[in-house]
N, C-alpha and C. Protein backbone atom coordinates (compact mmCIF):
# COMPACT_ATOMS: atom_id res chain seq x y z
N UNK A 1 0.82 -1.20 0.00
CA UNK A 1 0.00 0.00 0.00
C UNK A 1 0.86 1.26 0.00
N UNK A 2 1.75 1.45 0.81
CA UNK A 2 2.50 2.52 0.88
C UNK A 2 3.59 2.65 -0.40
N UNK A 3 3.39 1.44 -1.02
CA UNK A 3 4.94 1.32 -2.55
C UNK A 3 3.70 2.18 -3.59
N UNK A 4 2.44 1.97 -3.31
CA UNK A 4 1.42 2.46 -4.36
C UNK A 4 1.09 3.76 -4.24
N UNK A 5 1.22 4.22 -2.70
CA UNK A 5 0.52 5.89 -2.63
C UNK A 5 2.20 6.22 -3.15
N UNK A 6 3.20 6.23 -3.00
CA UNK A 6 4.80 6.63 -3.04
C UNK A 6 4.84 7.28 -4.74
N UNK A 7 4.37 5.96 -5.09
CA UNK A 7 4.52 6.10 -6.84
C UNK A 7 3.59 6.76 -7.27
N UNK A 8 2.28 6.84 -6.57
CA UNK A 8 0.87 7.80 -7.30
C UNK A 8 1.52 9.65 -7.03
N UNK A 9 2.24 9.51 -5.79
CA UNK A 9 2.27 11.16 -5.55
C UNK A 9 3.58 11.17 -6.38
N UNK A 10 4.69 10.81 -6.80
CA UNK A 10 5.92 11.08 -6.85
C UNK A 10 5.28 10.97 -8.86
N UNK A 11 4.27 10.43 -9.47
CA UNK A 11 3.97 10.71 -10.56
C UNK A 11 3.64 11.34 -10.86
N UNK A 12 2.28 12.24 -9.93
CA UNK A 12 2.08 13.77 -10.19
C UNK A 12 2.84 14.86 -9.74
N UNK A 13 3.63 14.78 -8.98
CA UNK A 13 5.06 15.63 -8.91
C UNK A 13 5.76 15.60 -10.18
N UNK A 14 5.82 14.31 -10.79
CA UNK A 14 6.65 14.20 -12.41
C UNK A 14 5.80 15.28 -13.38
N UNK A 15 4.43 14.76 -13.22
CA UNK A 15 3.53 15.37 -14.01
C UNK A 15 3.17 17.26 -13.56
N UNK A 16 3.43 17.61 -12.94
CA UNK A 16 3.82 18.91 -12.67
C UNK A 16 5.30 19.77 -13.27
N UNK A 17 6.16 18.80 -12.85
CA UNK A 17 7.67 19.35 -13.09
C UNK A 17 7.63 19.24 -14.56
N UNK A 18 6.85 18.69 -15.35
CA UNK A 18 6.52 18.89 -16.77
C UNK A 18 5.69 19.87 -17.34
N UNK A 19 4.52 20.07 -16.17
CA UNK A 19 3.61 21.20 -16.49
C UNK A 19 5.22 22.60 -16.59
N UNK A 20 5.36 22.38 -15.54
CA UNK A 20 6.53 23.58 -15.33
C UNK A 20 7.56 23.68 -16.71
N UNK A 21 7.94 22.83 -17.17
CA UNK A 21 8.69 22.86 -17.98
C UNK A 21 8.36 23.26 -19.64
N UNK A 22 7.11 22.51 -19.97
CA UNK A 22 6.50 23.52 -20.86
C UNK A 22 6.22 24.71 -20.57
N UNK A 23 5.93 25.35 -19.34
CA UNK A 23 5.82 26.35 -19.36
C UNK A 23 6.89 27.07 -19.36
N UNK A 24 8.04 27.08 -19.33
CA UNK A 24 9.51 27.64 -19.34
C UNK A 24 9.84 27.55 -21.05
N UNK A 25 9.42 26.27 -21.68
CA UNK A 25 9.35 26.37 -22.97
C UNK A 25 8.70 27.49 -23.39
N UNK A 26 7.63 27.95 -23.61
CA UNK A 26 6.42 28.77 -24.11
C UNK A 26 6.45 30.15 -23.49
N UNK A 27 7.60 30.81 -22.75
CA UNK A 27 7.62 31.92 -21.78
C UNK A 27 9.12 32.65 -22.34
N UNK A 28 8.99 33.34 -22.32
CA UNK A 28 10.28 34.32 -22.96
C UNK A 28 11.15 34.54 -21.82
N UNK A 29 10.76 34.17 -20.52
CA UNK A 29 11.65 34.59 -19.40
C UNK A 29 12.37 33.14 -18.81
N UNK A 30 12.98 33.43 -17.64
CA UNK A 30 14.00 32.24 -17.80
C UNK A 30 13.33 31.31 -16.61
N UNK A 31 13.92 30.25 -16.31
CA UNK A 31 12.89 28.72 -15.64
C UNK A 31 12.86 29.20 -13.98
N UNK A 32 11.68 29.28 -13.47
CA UNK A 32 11.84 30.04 -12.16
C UNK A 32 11.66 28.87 -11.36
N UNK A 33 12.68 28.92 -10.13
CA UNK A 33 12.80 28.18 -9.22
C UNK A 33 10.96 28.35 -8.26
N UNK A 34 11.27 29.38 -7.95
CA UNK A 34 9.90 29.25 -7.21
C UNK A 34 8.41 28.77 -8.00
N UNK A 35 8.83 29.07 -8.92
CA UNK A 35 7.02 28.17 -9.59
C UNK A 35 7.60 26.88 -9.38
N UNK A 36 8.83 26.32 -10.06
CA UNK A 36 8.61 24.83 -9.77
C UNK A 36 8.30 24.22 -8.44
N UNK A 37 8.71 25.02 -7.28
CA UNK A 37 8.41 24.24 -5.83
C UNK A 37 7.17 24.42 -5.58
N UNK A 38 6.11 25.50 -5.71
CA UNK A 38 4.99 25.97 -5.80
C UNK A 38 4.08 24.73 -6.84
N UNK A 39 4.79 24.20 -7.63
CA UNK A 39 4.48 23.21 -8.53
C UNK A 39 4.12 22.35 -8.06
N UNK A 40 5.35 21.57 -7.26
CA UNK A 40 5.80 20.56 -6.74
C UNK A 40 4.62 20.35 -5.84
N UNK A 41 4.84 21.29 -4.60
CA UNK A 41 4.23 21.16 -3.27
C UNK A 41 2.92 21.15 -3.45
N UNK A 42 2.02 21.86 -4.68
CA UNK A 42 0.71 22.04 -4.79
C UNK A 42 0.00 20.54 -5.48
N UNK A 43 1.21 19.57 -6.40
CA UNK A 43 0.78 18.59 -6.74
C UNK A 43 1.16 17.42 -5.90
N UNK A 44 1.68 17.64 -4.93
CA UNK A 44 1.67 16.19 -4.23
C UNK A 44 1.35 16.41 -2.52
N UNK A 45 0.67 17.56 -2.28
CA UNK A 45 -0.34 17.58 -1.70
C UNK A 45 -1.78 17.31 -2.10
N UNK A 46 -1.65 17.60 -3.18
CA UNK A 46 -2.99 17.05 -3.64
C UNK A 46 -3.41 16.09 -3.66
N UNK A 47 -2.11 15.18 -4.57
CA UNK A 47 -2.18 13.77 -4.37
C UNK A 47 -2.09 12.98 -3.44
N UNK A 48 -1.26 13.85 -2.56
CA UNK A 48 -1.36 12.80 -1.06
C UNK A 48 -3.06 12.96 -0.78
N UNK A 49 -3.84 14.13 -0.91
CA UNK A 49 -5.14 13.64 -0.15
C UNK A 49 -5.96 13.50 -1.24
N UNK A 50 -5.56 13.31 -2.42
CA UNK A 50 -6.50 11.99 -3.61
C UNK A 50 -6.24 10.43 -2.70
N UNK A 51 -4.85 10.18 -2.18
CA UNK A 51 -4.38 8.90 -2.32
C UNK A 51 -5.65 8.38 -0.83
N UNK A 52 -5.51 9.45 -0.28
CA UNK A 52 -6.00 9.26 1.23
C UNK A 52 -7.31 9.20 1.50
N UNK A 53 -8.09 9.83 0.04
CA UNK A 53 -9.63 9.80 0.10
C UNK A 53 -10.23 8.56 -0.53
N UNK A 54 -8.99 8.55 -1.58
CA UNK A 54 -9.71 7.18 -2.40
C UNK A 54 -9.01 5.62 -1.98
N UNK A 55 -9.72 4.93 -2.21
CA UNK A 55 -9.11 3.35 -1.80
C UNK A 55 -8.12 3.09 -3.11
N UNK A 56 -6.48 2.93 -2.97
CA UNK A 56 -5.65 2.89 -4.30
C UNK A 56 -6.05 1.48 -4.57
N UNK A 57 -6.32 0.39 -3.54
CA UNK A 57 -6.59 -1.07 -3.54
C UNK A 57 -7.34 -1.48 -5.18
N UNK A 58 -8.37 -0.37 -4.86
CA UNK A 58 -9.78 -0.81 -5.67
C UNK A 58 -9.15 -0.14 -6.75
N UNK A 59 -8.50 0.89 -6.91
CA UNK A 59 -8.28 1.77 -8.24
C UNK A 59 -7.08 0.89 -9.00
N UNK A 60 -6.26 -0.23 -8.26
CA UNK A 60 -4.95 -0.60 -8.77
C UNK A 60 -5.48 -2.44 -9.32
N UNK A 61 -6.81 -2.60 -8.84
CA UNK A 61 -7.73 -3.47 -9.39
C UNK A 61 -8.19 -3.08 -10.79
N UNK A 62 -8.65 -1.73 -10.87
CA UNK A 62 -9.57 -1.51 -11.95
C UNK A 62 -8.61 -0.93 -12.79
N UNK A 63 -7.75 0.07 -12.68
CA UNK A 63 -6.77 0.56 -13.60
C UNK A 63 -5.25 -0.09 -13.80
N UNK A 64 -4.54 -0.98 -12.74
CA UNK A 64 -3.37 -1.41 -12.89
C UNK A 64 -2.28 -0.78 -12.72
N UNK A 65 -1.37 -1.08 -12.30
CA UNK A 65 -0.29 0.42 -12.20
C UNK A 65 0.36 1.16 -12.95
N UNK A 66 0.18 0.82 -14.45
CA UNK A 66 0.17 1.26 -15.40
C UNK A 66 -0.78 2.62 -15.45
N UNK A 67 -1.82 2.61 -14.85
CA UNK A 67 -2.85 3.40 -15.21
C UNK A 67 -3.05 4.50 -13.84
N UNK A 68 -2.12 3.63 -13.03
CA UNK A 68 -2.53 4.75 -11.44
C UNK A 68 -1.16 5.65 -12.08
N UNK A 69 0.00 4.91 -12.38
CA UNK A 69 0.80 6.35 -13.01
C UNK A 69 0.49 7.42 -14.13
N UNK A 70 -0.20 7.02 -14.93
CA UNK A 70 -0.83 7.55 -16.13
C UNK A 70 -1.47 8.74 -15.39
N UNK A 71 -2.11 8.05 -14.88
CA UNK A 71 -3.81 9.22 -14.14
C UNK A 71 -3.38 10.03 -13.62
N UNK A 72 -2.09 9.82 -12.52
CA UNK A 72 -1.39 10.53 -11.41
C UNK A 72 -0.56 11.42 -12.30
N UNK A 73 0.04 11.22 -13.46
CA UNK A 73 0.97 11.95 -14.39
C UNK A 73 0.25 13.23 -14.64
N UNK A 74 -1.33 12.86 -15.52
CA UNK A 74 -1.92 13.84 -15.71
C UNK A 74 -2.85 14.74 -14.57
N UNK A 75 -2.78 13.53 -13.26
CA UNK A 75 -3.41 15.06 -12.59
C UNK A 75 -2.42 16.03 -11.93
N UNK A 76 -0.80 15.79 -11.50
CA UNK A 76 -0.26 16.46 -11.46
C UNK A 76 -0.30 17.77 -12.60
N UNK A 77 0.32 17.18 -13.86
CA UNK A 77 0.03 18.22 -14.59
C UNK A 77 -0.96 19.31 -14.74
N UNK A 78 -2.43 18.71 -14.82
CA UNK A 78 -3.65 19.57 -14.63
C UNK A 78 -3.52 19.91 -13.59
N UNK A 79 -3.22 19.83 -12.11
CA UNK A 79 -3.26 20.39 -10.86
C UNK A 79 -2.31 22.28 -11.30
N UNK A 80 -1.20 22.04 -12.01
CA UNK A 80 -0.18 22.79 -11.86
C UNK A 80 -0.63 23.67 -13.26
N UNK A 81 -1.50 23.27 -14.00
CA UNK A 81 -2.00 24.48 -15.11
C UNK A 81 -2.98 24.90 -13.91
N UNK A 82 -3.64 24.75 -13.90
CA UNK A 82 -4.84 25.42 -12.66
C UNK A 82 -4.06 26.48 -11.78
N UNK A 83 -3.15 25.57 -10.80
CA UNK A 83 -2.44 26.64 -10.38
C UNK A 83 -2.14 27.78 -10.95
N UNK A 84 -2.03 27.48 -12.30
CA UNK A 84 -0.86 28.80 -12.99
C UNK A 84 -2.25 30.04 -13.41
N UNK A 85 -2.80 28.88 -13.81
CA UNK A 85 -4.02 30.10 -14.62
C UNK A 85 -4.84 30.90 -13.06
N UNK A 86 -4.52 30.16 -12.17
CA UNK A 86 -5.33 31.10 -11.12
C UNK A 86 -4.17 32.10 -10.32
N UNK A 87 -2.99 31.87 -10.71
CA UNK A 87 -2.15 33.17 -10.30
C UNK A 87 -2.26 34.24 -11.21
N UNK A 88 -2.50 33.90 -12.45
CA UNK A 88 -2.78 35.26 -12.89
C UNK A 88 -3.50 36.26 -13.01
């Protein structure tokens, strides 16, 4: 249980530090340390209390771990566009 929440949060942390990185792509200014931790911390808090609300048991039944990283990839990412579009 704990090898499954480890890999669900540490995927949407991946999936953030990518949101971040396209966005450093697509920005004329240079890669800012503080959005990425702001990144970081906003997507795997999240995910820690996705991991904590939902049963991973039943989700690693129905999706596989193939699919809890997938999901976790993209909600990091979507967590960290949200973020961005609501700082501005």
């Amino acid at each position: 249980m704990e090898l499954i929440a480890i890999i669900a949060i540490s995927s949407a942390v991946s999936g953030a530090i990518a949101s971040t990185i396209q966005g450093y792509w697509n920005s004329d200014s240079g890669y800012s340390l503080k959005k990425l931790s702001s990144a970081i911390l906003t997507s795997a808090f999240f995910a820690f209390g996705i991991v904590n609300l939902t049963g991973l048991e039943s989700q690693v039944s129905n999706l596989g771990m193939t699919g809890i990283v997938i999901a976790n990839l993209l909600l990091g990412y979507g967590i960290n566009k949200a973020h961005s579009a609501l700082n501005k």
